[in-house]
Protein backbone atom coordinates (compact mmCIF):
# COMPACT_ATOMS: atom_id res chain seq x y z
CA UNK A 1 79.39 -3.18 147.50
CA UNK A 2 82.80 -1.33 147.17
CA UNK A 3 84.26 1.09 149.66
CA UNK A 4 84.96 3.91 147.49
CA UNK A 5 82.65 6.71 147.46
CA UNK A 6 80.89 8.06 144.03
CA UNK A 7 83.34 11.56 144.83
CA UNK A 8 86.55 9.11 144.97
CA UNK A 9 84.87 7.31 141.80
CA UNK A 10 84.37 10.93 139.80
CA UNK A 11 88.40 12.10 140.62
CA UNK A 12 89.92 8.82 139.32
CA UNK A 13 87.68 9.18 136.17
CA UNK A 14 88.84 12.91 136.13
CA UNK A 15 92.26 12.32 135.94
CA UNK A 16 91.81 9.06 133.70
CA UNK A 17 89.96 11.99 130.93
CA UNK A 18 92.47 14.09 131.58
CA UNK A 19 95.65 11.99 131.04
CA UNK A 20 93.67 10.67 127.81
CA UNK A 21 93.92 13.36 126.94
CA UNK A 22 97.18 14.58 127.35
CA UNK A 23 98.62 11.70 125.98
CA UNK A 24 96.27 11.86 122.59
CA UNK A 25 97.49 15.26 122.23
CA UNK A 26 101.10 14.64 122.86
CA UNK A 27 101.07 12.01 120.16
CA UNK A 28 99.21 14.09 117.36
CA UNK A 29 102.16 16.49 117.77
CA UNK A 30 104.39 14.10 117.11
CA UNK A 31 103.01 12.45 113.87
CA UNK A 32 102.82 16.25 112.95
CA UNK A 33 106.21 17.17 113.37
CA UNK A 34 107.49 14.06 111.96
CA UNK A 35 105.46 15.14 108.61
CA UNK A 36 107.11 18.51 108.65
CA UNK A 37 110.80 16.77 108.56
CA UNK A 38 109.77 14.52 105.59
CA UNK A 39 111.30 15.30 102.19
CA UNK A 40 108.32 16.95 100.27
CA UNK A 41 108.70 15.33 96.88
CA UNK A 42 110.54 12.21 96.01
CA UNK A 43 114.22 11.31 97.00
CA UNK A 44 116.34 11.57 93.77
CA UNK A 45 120.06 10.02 93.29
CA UNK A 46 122.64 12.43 92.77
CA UNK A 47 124.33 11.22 89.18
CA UNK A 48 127.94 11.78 89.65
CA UNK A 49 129.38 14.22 87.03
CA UNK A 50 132.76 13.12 84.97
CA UNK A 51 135.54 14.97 86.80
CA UNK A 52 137.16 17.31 84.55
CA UNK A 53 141.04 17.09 83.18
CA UNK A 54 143.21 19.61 84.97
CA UNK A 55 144.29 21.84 82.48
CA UNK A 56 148.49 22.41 82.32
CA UNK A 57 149.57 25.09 84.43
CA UNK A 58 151.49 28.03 82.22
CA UNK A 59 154.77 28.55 84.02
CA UNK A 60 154.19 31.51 86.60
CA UNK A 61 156.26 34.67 86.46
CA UNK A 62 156.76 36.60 89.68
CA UNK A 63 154.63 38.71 90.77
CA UNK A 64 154.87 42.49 90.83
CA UNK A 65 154.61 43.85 94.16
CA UNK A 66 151.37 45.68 95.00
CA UNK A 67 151.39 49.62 95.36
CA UNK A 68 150.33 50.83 99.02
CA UNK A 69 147.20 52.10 98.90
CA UNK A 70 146.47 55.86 99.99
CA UNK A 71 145.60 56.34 103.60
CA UNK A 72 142.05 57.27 104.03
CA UNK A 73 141.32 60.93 104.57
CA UNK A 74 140.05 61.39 108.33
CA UNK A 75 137.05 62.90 108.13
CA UNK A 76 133.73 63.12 110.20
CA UNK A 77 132.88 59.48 112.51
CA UNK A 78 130.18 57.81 110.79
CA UNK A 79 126.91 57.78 113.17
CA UNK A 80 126.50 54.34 114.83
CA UNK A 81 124.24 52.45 112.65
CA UNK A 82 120.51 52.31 113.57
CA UNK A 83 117.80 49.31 113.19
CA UNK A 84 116.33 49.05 109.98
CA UNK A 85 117.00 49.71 106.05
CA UNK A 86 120.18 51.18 105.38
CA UNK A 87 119.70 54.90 103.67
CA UNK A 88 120.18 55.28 100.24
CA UNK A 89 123.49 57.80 100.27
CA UNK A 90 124.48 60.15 103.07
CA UNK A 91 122.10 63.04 102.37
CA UNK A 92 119.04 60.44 103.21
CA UNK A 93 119.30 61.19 107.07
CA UNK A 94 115.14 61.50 107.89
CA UNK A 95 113.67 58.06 109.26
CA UNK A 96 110.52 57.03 107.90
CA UNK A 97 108.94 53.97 110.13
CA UNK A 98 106.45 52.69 107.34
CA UNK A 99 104.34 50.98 109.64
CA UNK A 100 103.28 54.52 111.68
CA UNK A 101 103.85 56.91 108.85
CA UNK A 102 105.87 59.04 111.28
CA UNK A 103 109.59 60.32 109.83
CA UNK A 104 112.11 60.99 112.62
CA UNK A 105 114.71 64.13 112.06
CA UNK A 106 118.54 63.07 113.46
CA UNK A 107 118.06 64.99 116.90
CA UNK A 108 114.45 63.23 117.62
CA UNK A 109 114.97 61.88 120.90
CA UNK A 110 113.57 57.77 119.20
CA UNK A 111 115.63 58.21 115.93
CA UNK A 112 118.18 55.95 116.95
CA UNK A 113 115.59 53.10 117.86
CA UNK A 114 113.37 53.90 114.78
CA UNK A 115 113.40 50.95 112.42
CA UNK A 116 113.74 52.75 109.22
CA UNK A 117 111.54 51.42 106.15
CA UNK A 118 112.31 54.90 103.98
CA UNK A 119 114.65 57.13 104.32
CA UNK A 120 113.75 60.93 102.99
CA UNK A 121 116.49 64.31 102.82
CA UNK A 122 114.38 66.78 103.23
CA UNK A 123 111.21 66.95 105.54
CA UNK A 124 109.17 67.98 102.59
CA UNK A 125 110.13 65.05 100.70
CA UNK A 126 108.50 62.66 103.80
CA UNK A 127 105.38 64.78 103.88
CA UNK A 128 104.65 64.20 100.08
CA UNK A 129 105.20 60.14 101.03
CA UNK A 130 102.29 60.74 103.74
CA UNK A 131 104.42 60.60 107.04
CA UNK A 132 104.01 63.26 110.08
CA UNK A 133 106.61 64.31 111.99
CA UNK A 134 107.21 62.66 115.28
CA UNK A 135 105.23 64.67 118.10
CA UNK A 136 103.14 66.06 115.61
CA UNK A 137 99.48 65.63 116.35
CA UNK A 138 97.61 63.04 114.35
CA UNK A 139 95.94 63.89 110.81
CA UNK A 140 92.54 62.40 112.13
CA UNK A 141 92.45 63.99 115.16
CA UNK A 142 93.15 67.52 113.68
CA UNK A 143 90.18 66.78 110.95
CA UNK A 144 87.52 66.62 113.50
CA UNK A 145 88.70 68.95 115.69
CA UNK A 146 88.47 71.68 112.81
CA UNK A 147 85.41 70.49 111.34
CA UNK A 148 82.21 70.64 114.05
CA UNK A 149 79.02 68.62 113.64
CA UNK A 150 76.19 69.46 111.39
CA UNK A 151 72.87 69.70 113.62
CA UNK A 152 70.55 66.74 113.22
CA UNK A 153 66.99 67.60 113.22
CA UNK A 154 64.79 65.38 115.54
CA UNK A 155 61.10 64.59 114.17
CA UNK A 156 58.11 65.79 116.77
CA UNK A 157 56.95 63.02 118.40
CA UNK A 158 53.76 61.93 117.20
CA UNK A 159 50.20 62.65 118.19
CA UNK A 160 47.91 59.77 119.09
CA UNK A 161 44.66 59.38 116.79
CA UNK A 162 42.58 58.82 119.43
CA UNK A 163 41.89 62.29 120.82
């Protein structure tokens, strides 16, 4: 008879399951990621191209010197630039985040952490695309609060035939 007990027995075949599998697992993800690094189609030699002749070199006049260029008119610092699609030209300055249909105006407090997806000049312009304005309650919300319940009429209950 041997001198472990059944409860010794049941932990050593516990942890010989559970290294199984650990080690099963461990080598399925690594015949998978050695798939992923294969070359999907077949390997094909590169057939080296005939180098081409240099052409003769004309003889080369100096060069004229280049004019200075103007110096740039100071005019307003650009705003820093914000997450997102880049607007369109510089009257575009409404946010629209595409995934909330909200627009953001330049002095909302999340404009400059608003990833932009459309850009819109006027607020009227966003509202035709189907955004809200940021704080502005939402469109479902507003619908049922405006529009109350039609009564539902509740059948008697019936009589037993018995009486």
């Amino acid at each position: 008879m041997s001198s472990h007990t059944i409860g010794e027995i049941a932990v050593w075949l516990l942890g010989a399951g559970v290294l199984g599998f650990v080690l099963g697992w461990l080598v399925r993800e690594l015949q998978v990621r050695a798939r992923r690094r294969r070359a999907p189609g077949p390997v094909m030699k590169a057939v080296p191209s005939p180098e081409p002749k240099p052409e003769p070199r004309p003889e080369s006049e100096p060069e004229p010197e280049p004019e200075p260029e103007p110096e740039p008119k100071p005019g307003p610092e650009p705003k820093p630039r914000s997450r997102g699609v880049e607007p369109p030209s510089a009257d575009h300055v409404i946010k629209g985040n595409t995934s909330s249909k909200i627009y953001h105006l330049p002095d909302s407090p999340a404009y400059a952490r608003t990833k932009a997806g459309a850009w819109f000049r006027t607020e009227a312009e966003a509202e035709e695309a189907g955004f809200r304005k940021a704080g502005a309650p939402r469109r479902n919300t507003a619908k049922k609060a405006q529009a109350p319940k039609a009564p539902t009429k509740k059948k008697p209950p019936e009589e037993p035939d018995g009486a």
